[in-house]
Protein backbone atom coordinates (compact mmCIF):
# COMPACT_ATOMS: atom_id res chain seq x y z
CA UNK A 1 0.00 0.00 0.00
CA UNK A 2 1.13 3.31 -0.78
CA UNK A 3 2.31 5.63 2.25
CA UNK A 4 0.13 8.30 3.28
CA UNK A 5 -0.21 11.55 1.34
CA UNK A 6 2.58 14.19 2.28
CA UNK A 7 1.57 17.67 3.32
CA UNK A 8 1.85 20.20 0.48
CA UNK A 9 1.56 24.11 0.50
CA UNK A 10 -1.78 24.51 -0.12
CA UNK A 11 -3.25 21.52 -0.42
CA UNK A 12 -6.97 20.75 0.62
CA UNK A 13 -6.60 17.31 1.72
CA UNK A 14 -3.80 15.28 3.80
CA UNK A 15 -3.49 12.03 5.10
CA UNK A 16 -5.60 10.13 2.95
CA UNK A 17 -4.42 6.90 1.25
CA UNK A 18 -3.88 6.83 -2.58
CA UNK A 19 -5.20 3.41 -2.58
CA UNK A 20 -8.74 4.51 -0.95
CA UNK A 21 -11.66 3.46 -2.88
CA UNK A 22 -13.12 7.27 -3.17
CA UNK A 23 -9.73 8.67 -4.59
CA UNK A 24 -9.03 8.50 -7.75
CA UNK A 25 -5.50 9.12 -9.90
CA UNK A 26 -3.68 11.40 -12.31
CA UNK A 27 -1.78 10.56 -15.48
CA UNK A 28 0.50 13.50 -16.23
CA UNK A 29 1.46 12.94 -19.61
CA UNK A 30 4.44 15.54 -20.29
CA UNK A 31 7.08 16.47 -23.28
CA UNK A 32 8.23 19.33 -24.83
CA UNK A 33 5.84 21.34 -27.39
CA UNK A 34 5.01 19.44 -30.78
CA UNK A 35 5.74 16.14 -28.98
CA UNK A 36 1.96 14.73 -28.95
CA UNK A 37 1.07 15.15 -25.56
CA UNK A 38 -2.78 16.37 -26.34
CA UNK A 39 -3.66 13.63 -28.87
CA UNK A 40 -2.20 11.14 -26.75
CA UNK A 41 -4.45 11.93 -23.79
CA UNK A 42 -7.32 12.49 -26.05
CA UNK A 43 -6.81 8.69 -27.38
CA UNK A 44 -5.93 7.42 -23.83
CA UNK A 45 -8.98 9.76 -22.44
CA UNK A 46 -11.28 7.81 -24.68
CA UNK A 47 -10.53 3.94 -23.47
CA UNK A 48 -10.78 4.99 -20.27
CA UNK A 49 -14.17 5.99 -20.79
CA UNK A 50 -14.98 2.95 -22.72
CA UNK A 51 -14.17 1.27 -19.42
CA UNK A 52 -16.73 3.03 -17.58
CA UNK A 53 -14.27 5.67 -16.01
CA UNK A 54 -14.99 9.27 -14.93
CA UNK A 55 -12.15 10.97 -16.75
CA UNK A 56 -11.50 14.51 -16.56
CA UNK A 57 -9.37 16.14 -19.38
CA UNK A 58 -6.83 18.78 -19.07
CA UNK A 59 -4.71 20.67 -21.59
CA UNK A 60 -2.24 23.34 -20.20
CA UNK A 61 -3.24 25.44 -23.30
CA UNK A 62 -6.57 25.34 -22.16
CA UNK A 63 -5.38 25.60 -18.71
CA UNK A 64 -3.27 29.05 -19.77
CA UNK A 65 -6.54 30.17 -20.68
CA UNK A 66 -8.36 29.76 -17.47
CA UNK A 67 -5.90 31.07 -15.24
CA UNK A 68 -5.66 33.95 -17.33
CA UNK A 69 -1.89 33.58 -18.15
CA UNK A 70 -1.57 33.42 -21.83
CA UNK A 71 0.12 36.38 -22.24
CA UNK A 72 4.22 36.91 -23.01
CA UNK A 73 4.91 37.82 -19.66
CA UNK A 74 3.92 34.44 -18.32
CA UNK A 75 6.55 32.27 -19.98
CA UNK A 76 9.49 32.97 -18.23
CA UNK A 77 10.56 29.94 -16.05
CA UNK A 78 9.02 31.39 -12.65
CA UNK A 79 5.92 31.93 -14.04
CA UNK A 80 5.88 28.36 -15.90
CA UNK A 81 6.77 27.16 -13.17
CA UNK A 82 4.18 28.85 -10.63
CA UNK A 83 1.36 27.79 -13.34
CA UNK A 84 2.74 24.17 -13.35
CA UNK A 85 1.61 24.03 -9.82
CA UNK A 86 -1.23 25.23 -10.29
CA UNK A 87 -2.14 22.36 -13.01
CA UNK A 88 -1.02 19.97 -10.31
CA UNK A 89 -3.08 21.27 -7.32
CA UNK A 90 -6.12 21.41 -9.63
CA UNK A 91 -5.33 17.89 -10.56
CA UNK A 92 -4.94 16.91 -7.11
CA UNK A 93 -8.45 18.37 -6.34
CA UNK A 94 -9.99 16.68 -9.16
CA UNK A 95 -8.28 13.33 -8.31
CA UNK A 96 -9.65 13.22 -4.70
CA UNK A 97 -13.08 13.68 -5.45
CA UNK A 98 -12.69 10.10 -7.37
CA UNK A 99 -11.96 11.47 -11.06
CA UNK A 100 -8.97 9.81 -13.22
CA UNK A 101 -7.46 13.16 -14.80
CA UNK A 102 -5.95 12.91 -17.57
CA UNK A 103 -3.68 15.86 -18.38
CA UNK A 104 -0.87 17.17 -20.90
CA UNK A 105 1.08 19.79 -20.32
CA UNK A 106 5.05 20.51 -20.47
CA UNK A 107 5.70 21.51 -17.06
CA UNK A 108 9.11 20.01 -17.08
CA UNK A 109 9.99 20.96 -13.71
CA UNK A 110 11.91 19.07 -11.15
CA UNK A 111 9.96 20.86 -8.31
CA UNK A 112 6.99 19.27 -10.35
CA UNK A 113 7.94 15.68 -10.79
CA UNK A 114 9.06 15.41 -7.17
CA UNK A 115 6.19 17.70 -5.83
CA UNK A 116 3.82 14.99 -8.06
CA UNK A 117 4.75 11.87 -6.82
CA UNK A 118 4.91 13.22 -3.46
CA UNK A 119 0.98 14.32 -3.46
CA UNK A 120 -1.11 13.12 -6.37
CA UNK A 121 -3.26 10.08 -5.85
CA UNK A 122 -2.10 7.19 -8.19
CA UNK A 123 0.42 9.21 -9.98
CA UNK A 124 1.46 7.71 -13.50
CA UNK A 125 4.15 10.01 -14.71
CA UNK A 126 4.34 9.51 -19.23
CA UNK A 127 7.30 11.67 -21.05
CA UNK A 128 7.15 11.60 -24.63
CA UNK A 129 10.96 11.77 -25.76
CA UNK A 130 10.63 13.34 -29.22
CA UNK A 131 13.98 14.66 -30.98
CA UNK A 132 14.47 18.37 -31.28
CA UNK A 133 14.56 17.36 -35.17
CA UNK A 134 11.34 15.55 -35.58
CA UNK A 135 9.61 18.78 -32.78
CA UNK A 136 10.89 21.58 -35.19
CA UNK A 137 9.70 18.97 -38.43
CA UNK A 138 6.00 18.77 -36.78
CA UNK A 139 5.83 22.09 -35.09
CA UNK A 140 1.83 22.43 -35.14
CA UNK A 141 2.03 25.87 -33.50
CA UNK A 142 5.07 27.23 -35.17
CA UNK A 143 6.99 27.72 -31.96
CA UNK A 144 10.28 26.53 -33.42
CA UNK A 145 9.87 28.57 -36.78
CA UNK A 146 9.16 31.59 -34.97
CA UNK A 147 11.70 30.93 -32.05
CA UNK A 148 14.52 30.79 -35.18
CA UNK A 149 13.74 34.11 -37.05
CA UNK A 150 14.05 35.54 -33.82
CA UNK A 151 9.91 36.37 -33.24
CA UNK A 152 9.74 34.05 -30.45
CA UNK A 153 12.13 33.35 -26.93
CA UNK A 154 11.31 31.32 -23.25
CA UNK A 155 10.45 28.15 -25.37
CA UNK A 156 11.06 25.49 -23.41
CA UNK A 157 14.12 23.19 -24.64
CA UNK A 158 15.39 25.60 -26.50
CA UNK A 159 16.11 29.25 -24.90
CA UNK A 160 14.66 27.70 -21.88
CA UNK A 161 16.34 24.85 -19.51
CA UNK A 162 14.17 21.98 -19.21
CA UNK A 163 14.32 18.98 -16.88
CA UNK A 164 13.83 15.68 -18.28
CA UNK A 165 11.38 13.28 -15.76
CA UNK A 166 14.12 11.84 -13.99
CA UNK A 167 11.35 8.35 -12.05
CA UNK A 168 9.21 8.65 -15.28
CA UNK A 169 6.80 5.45 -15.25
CA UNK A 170 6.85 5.16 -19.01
CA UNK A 171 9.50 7.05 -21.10
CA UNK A 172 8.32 6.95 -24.68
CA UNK A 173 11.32 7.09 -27.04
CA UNK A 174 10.11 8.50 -30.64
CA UNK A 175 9.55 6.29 -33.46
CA UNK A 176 7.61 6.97 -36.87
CA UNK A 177 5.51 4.21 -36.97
CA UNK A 178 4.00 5.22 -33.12
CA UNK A 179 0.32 5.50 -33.25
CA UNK A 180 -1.64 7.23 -30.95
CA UNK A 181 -3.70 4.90 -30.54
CA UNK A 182 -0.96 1.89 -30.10
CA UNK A 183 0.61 4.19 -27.25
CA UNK A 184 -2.89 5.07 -25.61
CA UNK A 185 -3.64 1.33 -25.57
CA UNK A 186 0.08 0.55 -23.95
CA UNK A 187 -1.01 3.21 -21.47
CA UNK A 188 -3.98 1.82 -20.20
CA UNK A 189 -2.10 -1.62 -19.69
CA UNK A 190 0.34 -0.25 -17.86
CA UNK A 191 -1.98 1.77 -15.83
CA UNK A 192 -3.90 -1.18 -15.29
CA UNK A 193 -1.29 -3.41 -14.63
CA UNK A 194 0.70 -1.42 -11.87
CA UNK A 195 -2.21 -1.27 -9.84
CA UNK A 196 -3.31 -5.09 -10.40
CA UNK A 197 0.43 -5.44 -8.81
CA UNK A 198 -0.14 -2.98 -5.59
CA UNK A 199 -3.21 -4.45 -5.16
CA UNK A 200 -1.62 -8.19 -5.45
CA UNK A 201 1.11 -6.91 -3.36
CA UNK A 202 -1.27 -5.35 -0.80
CA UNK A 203 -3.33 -8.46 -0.44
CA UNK A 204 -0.11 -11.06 0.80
């Protein structure tokens, strides 16, 4: 069985066990922009819901807008960094009111990864490993074009430190014949199978 919960800044719950029955868990699926984050958690978002799970879906775009923080100012490393939390306590919220969230964002953070495993229910921690070659190739919001002419800076892996998941639970190295769909599906059975273990293991 998991330990107990650690106490947080600002957290709304403590001391309740990540294996409880009315808790549920967070998949924080996390790479750099361009790397497939969103349509991965939209494919893995869907099974889950085939199974009959209550699945809530979050985007740090989305999230940006929300909070109110899509403007230039707020992607410097402090404020990424400040917002990251934010994704994290809202997730944490979410997750102990029974929901599975499902959420993509970059947010690659040391602070975060520890400050994750430390406090989210049934955390399952997914970094998609995609060459700066094949990001700039895709680039769906033309970050990298723009970062290059010069129209663009605080991008994350470029201008920007980043910190690589350093206990990820899956690392997904990049291959061209991935399908979202194959790697949603390989989700799931992971997710499924790590807790079929804790459970086994909780039951000797």
């Amino acid at each position: 069985m998991r330990g107990k919960l650690m106490r947080a800044p600002d957290t709304i719950a403590d001391g309740i066990d990540a294996r409880d029955a009315r808790v549920g868990r967070v998949v924080w699926i996390t790479g750099l922009s361009g790397a497939g984050k969103s349509t991965l958690a939209e494919e893995t978002i869907r099974l889950l819901r085939t199974r009959g799970e209550h699945v809530v879906g979050l985007d740090g775009d989305a999230l940006r807008e929300v909070f109110g923080a899509t403007g230039a100012e707020n992607h410097g490393r402090a404020a990424r960094l400040a917002l990251a939390f934010q994704y994290a306590r809202l997730s944490r919220l979410l997750a102990m009111q029974g929901a599975t969230v499902v959420i993509a964002t970059i947010s690659l953070f040391r602070e975060i990864h520890v400050w994750n495993r430390l406090n989210l229910p049934g955390y399952f921690e997914v970094y998609l490993k995609v060459p700066l070659a094949e990001l700039r190739r895709r680039d769906p919001k033309d970050i990298y074009r723009r970062f290059e002419a010069g129209l663009l800076s605080d991008v994350a892996g470029l201008d920007m430190q980043v910190d690589e998941p350093a206990e990820a639970d899956w690392v997904v190295e990049f291959s061209p014949t991935h399908r979202p769909i194959d790697l949603a599906t390989t989700l799931t059975r992971r997710l499924y199978e790590r807790e079929s273990h804790e459970c086994t293991i909780e039951t000797r």
